[in-house]
C-alpha atoms as a PDB file:
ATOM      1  CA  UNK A   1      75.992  77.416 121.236  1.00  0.00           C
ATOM      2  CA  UNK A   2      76.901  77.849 117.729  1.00  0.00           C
ATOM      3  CA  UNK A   3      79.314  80.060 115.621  1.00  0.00           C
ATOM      4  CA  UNK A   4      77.839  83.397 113.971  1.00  0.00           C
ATOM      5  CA  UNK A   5      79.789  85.742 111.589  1.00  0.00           C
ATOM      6  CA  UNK A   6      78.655  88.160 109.695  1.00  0.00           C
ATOM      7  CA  UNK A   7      81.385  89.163 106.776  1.00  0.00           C
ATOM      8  CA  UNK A   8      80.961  92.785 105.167  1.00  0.00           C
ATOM      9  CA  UNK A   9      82.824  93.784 102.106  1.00  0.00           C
ATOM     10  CA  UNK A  10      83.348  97.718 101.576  1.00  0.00           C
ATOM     11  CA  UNK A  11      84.919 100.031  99.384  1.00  0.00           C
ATOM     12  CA  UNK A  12      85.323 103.847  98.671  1.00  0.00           C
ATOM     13  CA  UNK A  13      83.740 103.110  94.699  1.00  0.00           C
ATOM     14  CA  UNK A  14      80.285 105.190  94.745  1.00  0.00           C
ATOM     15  CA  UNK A  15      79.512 102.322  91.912  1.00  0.00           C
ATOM     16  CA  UNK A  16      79.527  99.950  95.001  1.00  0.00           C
ATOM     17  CA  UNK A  17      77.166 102.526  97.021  1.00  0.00           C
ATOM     18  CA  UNK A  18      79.616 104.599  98.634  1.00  0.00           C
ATOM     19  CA  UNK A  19      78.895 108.147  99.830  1.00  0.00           C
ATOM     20  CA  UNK A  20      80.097 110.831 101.636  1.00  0.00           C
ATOM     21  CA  UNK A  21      83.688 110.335  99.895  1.00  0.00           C
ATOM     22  CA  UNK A  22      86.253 112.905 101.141  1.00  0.00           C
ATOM     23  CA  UNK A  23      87.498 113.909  98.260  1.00  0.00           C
ATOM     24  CA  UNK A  24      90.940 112.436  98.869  1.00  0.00           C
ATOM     25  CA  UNK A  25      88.785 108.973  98.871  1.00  0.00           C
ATOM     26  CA  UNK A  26      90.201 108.131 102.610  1.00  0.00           C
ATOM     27  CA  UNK A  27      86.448 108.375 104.281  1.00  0.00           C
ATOM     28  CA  UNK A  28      83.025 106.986 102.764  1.00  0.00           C
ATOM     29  CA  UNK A  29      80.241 105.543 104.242  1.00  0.00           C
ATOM     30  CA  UNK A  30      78.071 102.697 102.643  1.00  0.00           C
ATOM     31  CA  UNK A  31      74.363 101.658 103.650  1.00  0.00           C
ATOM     32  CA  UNK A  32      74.263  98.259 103.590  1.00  0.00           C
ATOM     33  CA  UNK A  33      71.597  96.207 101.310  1.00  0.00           C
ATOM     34  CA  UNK A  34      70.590  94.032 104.135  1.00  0.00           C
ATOM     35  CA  UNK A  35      70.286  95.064 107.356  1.00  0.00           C
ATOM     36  CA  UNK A  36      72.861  93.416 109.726  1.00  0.00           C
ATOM     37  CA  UNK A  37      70.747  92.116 112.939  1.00  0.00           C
ATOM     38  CA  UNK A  38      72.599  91.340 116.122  1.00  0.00           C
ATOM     39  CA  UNK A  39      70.534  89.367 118.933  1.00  0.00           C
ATOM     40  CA  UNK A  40      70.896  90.944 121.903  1.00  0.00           C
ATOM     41  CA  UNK A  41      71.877  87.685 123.390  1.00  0.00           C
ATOM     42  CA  UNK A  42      75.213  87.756 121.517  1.00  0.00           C
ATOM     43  CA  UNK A  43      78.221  86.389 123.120  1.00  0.00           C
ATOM     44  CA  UNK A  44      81.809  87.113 122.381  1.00  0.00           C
ATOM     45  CA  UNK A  45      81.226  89.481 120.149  1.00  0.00           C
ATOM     46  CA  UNK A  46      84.109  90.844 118.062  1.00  0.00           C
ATOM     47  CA  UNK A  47      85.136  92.362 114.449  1.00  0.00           C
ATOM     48  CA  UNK A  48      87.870  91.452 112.714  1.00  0.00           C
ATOM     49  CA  UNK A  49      89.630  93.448 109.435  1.00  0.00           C
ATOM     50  CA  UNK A  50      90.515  90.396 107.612  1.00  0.00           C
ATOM     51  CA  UNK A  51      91.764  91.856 104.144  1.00  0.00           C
ATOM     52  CA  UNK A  52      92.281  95.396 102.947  1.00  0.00           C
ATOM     53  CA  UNK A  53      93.443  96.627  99.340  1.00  0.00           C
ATOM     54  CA  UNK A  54      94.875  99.897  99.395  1.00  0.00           C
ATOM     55  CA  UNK A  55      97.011 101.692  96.476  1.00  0.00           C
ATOM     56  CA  UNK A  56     100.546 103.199  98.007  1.00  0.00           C
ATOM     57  CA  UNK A  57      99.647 106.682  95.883  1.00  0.00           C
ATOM     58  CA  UNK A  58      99.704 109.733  99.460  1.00  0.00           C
ATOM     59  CA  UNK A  59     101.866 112.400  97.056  1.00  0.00           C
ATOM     60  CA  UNK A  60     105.071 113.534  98.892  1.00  0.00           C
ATOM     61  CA  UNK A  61     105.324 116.296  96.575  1.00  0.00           C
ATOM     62  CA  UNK A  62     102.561 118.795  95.484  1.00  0.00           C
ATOM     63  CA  UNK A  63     101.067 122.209  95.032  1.00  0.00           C
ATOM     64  CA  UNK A  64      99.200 121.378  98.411  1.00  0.00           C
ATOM     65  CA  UNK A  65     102.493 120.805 100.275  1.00  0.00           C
ATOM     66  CA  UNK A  66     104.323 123.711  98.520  1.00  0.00           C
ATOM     67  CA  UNK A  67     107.366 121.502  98.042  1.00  0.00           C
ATOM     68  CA  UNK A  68     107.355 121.037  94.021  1.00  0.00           C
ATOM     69  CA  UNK A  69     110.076 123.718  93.193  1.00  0.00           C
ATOM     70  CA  UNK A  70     113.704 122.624  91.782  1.00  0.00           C
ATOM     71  CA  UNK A  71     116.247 125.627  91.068  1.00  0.00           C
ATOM     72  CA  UNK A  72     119.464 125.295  88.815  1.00  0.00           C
ATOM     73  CA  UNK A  73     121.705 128.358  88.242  1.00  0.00           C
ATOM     74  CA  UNK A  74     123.635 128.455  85.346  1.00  0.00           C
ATOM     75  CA  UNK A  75     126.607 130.913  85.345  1.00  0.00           C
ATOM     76  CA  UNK A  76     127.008 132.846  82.188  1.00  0.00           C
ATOM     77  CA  UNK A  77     123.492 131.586  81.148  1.00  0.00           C
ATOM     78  CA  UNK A  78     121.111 134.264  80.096  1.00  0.00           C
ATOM     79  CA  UNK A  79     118.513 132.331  81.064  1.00  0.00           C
ATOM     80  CA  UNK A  80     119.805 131.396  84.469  1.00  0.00           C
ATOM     81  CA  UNK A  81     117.869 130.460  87.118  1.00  0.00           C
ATOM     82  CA  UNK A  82     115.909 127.786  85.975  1.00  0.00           C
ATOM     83  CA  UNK A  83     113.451 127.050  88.298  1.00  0.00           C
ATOM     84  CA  UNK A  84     111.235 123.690  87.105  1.00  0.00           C
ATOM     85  CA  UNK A  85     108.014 122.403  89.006  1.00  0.00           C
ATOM     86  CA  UNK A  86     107.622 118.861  89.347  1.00  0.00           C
ATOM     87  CA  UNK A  87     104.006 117.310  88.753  1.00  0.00           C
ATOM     88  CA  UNK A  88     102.036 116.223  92.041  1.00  0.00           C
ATOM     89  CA  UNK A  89     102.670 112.765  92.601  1.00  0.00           C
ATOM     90  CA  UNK A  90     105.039 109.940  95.302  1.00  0.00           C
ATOM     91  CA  UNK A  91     108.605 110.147  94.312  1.00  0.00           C
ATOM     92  CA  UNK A  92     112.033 107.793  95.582  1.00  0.00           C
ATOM     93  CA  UNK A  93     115.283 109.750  95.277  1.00  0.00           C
ATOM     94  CA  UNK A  94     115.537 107.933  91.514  1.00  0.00           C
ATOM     95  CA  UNK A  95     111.606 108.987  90.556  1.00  0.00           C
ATOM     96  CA  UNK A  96     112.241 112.576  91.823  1.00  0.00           C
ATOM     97  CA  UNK A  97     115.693 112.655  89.893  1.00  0.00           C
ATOM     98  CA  UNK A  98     114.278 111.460  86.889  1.00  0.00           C
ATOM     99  CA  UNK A  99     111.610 113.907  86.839  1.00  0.00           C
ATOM    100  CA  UNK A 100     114.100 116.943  87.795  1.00  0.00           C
ATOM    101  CA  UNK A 101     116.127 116.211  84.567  1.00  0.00           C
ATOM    102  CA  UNK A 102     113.086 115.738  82.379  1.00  0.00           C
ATOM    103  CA  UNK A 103     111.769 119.594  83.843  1.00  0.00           C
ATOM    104  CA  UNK A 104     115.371 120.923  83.177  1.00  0.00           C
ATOM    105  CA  UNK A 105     115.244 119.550  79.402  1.00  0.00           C
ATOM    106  CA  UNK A 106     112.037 121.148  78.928  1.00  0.00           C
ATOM    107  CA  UNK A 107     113.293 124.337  79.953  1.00  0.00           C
ATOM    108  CA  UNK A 108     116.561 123.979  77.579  1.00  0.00           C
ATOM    109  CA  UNK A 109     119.100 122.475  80.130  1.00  0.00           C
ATOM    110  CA  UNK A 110     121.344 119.769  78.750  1.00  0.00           C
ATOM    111  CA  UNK A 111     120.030 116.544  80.743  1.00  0.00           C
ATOM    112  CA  UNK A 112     122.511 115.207  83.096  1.00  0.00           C
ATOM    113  CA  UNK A 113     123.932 118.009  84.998  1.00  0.00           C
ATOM    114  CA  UNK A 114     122.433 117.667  87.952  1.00  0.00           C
ATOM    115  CA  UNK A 115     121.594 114.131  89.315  1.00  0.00           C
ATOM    116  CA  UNK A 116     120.415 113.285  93.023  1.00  0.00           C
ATOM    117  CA  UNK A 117     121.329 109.665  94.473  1.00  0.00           C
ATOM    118  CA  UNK A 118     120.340 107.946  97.706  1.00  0.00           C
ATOM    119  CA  UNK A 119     123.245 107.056 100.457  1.00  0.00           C
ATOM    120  CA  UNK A 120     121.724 104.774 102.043  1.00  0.00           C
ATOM    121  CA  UNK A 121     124.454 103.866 105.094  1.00  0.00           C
ATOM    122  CA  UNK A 122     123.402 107.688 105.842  1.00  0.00           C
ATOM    123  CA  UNK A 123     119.636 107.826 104.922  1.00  0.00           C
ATOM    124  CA  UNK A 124     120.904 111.160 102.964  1.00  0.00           C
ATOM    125  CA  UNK A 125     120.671 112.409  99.217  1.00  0.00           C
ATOM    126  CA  UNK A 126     123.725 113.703  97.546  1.00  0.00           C
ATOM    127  CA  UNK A 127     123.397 116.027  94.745  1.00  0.00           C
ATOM    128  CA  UNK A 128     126.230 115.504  91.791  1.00  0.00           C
ATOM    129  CA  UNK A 129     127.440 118.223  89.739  1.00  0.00           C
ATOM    130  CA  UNK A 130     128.925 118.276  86.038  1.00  0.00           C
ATOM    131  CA  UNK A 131     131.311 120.591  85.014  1.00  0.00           C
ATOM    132  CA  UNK A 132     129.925 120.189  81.373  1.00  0.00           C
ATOM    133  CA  UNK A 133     129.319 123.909  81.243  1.00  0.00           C
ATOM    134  CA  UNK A 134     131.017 125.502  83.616  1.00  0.00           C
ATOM    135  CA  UNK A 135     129.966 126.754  86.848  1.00  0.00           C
ATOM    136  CA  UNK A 136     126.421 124.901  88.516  1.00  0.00           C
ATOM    137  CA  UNK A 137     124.636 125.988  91.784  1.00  0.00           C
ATOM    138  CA  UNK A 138     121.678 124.346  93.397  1.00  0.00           C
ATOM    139  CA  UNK A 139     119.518 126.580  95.013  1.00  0.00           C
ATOM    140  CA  UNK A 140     116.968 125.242  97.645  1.00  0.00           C
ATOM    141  CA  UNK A 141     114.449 128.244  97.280  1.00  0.00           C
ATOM    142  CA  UNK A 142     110.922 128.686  99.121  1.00  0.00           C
ATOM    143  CA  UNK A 143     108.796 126.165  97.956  1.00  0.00           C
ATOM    144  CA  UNK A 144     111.574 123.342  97.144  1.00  0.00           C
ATOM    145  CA  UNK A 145     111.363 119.981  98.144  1.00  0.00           C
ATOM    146  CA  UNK A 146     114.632 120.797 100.598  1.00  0.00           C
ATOM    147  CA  UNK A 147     113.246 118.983 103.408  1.00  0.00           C
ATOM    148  CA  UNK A 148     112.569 115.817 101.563  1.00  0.00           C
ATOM    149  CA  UNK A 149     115.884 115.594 100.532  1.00  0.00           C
ATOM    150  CA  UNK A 150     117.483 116.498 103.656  1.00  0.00           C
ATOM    151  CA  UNK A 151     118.659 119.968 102.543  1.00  0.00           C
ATOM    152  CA  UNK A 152     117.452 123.314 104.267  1.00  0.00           C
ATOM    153  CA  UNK A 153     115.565 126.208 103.356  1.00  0.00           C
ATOM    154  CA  UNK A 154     117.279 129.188 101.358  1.00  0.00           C
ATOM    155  CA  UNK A 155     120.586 126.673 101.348  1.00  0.00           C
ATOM    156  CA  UNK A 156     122.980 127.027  98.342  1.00  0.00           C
ATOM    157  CA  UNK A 157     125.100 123.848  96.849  1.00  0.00           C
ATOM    158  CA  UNK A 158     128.213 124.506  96.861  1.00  0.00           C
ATOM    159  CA  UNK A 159     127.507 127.144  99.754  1.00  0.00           C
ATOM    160  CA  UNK A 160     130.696 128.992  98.174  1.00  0.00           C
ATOM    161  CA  UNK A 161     129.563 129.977  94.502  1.00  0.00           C
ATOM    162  CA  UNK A 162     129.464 128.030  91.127  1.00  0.00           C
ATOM    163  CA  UNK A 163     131.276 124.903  90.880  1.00  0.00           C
ATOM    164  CA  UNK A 164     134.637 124.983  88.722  1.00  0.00           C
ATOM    165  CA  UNK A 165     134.547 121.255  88.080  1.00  0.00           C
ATOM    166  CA  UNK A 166     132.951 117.991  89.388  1.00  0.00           C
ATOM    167  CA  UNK A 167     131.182 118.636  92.669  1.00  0.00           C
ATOM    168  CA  UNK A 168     129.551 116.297  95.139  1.00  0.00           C
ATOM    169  CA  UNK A 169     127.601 117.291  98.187  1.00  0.00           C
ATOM    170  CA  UNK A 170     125.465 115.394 100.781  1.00  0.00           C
ATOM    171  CA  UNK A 171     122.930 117.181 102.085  1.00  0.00           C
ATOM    172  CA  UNK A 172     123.087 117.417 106.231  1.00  0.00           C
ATOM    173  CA  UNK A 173     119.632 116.042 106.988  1.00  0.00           C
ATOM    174  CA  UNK A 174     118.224 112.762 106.788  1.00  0.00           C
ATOM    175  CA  UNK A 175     115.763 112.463 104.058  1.00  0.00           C
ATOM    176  CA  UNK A 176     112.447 112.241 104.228  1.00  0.00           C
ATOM    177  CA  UNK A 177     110.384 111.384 101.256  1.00  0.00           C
ATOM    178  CA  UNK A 178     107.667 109.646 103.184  1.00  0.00           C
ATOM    179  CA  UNK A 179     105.515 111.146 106.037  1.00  0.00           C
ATOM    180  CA  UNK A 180     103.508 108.140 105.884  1.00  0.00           C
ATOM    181  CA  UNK A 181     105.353 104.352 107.114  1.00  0.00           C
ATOM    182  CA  UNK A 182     101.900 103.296 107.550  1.00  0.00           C
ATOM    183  CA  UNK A 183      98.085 102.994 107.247  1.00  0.00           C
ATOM    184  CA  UNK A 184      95.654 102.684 109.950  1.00  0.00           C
ATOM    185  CA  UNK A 185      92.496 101.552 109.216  1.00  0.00           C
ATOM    186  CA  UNK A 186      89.259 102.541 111.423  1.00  0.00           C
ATOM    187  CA  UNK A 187      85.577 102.390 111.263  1.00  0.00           C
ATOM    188  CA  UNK A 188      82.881 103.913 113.700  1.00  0.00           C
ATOM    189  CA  UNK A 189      81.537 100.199 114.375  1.00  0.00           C
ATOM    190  CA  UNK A 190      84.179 100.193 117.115  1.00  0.00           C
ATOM    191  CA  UNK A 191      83.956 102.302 119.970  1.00  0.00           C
ATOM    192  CA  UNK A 192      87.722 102.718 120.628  1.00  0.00           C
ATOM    193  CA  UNK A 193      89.142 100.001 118.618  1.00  0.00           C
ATOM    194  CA  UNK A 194      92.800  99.483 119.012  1.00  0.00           C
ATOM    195  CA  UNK A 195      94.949 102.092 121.325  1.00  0.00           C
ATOM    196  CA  UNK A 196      97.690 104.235 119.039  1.00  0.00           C
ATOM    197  CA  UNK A 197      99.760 105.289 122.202  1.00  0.00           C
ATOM    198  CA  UNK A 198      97.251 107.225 124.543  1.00  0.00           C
ATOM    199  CA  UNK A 199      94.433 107.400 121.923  1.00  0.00           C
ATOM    200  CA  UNK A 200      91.604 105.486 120.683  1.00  0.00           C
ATOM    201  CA  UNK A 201      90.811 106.332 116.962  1.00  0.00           C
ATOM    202  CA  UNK A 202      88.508 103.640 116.117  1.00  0.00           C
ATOM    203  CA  UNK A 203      91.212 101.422 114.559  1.00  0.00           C
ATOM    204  CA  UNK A 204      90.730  98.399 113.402  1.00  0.00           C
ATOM    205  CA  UNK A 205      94.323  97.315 112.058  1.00  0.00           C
ATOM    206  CA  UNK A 206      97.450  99.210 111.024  1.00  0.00           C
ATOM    207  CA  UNK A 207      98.695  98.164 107.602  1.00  0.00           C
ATOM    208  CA  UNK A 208     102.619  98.427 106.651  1.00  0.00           C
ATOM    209  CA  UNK A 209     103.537  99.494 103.607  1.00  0.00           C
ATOM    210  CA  UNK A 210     104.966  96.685 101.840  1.00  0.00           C
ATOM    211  CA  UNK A 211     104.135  97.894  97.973  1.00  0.00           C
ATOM    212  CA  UNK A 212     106.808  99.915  95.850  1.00  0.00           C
ATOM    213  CA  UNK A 213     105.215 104.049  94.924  1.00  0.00           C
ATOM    214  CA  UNK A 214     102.383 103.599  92.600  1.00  0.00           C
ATOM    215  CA  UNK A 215     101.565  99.944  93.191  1.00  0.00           C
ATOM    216  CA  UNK A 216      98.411  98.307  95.365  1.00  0.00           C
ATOM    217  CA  UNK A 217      98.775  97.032  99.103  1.00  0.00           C
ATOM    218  CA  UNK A 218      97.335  93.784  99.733  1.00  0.00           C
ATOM    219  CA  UNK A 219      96.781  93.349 103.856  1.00  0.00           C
ATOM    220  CA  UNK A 220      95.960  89.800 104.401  1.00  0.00           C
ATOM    221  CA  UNK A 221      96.561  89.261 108.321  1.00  0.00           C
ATOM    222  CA  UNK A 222      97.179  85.494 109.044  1.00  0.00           C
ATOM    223  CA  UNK A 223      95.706  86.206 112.365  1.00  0.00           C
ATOM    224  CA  UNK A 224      93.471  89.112 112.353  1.00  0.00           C
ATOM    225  CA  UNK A 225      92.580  90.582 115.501  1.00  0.00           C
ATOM    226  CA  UNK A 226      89.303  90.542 116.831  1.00  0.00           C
ATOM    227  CA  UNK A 227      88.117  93.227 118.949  1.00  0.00           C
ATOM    228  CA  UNK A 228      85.643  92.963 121.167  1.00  0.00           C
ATOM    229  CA  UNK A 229      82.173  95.129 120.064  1.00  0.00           C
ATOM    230  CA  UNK A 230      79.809  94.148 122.835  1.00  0.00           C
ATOM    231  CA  UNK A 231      78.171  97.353 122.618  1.00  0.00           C
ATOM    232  CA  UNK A 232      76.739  96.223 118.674  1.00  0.00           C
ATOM    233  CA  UNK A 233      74.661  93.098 120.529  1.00  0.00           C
ATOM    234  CA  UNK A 234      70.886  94.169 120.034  1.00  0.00           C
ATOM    235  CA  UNK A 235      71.619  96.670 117.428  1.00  0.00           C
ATOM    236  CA  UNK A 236      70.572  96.454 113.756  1.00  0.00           C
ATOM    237  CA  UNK A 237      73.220  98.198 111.497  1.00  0.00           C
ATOM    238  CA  UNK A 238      71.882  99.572 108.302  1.00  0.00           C
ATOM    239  CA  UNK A 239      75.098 101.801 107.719  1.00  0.00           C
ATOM    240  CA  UNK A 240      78.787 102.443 108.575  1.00  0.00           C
ATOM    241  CA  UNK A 241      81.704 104.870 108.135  1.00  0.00           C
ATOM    242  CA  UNK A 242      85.035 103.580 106.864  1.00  0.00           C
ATOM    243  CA  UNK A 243      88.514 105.701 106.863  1.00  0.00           C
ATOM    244  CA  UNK A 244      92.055 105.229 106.577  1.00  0.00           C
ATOM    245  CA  UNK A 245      94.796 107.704 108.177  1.00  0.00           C
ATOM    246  CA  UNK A 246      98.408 107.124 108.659  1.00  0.00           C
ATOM    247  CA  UNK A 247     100.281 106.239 111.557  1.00  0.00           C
ATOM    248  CA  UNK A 248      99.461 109.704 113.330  1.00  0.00           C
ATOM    249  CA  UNK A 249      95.959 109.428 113.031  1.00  0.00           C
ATOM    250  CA  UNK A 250      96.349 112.360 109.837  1.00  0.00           C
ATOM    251  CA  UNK A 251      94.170 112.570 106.824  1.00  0.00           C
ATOM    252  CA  UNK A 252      95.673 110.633 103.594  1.00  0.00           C
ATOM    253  CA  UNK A 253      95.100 111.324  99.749  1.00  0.00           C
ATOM    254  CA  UNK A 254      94.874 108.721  97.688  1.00  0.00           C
ATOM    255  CA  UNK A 255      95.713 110.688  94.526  1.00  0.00           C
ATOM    256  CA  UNK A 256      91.761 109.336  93.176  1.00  0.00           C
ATOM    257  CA  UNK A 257      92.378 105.367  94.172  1.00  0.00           C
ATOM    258  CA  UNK A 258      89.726 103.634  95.825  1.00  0.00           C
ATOM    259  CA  UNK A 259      90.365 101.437  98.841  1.00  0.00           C
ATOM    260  CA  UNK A 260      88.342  98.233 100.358  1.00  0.00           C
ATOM    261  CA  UNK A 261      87.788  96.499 103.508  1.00  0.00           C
ATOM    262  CA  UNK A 262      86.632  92.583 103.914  1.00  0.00           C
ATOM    263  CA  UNK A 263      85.369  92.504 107.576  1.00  0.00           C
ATOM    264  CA  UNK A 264      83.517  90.263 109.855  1.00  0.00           C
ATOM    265  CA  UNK A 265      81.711  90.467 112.457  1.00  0.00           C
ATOM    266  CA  UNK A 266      81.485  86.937 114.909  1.00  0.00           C
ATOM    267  CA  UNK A 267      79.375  85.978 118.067  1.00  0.00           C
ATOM    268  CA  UNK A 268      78.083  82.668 120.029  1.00  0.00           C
ATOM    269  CA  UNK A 269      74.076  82.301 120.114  1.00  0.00           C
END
């Protein structure tokens, strides 16, 4: 008997013959140029993800999530509250702090007043107050990223009123900038694929997150598994769906990055 494989490379590109793209480019489907024949005589019969390239880009904060809303009241201020909206995007506690000061200059706000940092023996944010013009208050309104940093709905920092000096609070949740601590690749070539818990999704392979916000995953298994497809011996495959999810088996968007699969399929004959 002899060794048969079949390797497939896929991505969500329409210039590489993708279609059906959801339109946050985690599902496609490609017809293949060649049509992929499998004898019906087929033995062990398995695919295998061997590499995947996907770009770490699922926004934490956006319009969608209705979490892009900073407040800062100034007392004595005429123009007090500011209330800034941060840009759709994936944000660390530095990104997202960053991006709160550059919104607050915008708006007229001396930068610096406000700054977020990470404790990270806690897993909590702590917001820092200046007393550079008197009294500050952080308002987590409707809309607010409050339960990415840890903080709660409608809560006020200081709780008490406007700060009369320097002011340091943690907030009392753990943070939570990421929803997603993985990917979990699928395709309907499997029947069940691997179990997630009491499910079968179709997966193929989860993927960890090992890329810093912005940057491309590279998934290169040194051991791929191979999962048995017994039910593709006799078949000839002209076309396949591919999709991503995370962890939970939810939808991802990939903020308009594409994503690839190398597979391969492997028998005796």
């Amino acid at each position: 008997m002899q060794n048969k494989s079949v390797p497939l490379f896929v991505s969500s590109d329409a210039a590489l013959g993708a279609f059906d793209i959801t339109s946050g480019i985690d599902r496609f489907t490609v017809q293949f140029k060649n049509t992929i024949e499998i004898p019906s005589t087929a033995q062990n019969l398995t695919l295998q993800l061997t590499q995947a390239t996907i770009f770490w880009t699922v926004k934490n904060i956006s319009v969608a999530k209705s979490n892009n809303l900073f407040r800062l009241l100034i007392s004595g201020d005429p123009g007090s509250p500011f209330t800034v909206t941060i840009p759709d995007g994936l944000y660390d506690v530095n990104d997202l702090n960053e991006e709160i000061n550059r919104q607050l200059v915008n708006e007229g706000v001396t930068s610096g007043l406000v700054t977020l940092t990470g404790n990270n023996s806690t897993g909590r944010v702590v917001i820092n107050l200046t007393d550079a013009l008197g009294g500050l208050r952080v308002e987590w309104v409707v809309g607010s990223m409050f339960d990415l940093t840890g903080f709660n709905s409608g809560q006020f920092v200081p709780a008490a009123g406007f700060t009369t000096g320097l002011f340091s609070e943690e907030g009392p949740n753990v943070a939570d900038f990421s929803e997603v601590s993985s990917f979990l690749a699928h395709t309907n070539l499997l029947q069940s694929g691997i179990p997630t818990g009491n499910q079968e999704n179709q997966v193929l392979a989860q993927i960890q997150i090992t890329a810093a916000p912005g940057s491309q995953l590279n998934f290169m298994p040194f051991q791929p598994i191979k999962i048995p497809v017994p039910h593709l011996a006799g078949q000839n495959i002209n076309e396949a769906t591919f999709y991503v999810t995370d962890q939970l088996n939810r939808s991802v968007d990939f903020n308009e990055e594409n994503f690839t699969f190398l597979l391969e399929i492997k028998w005796l004959e």
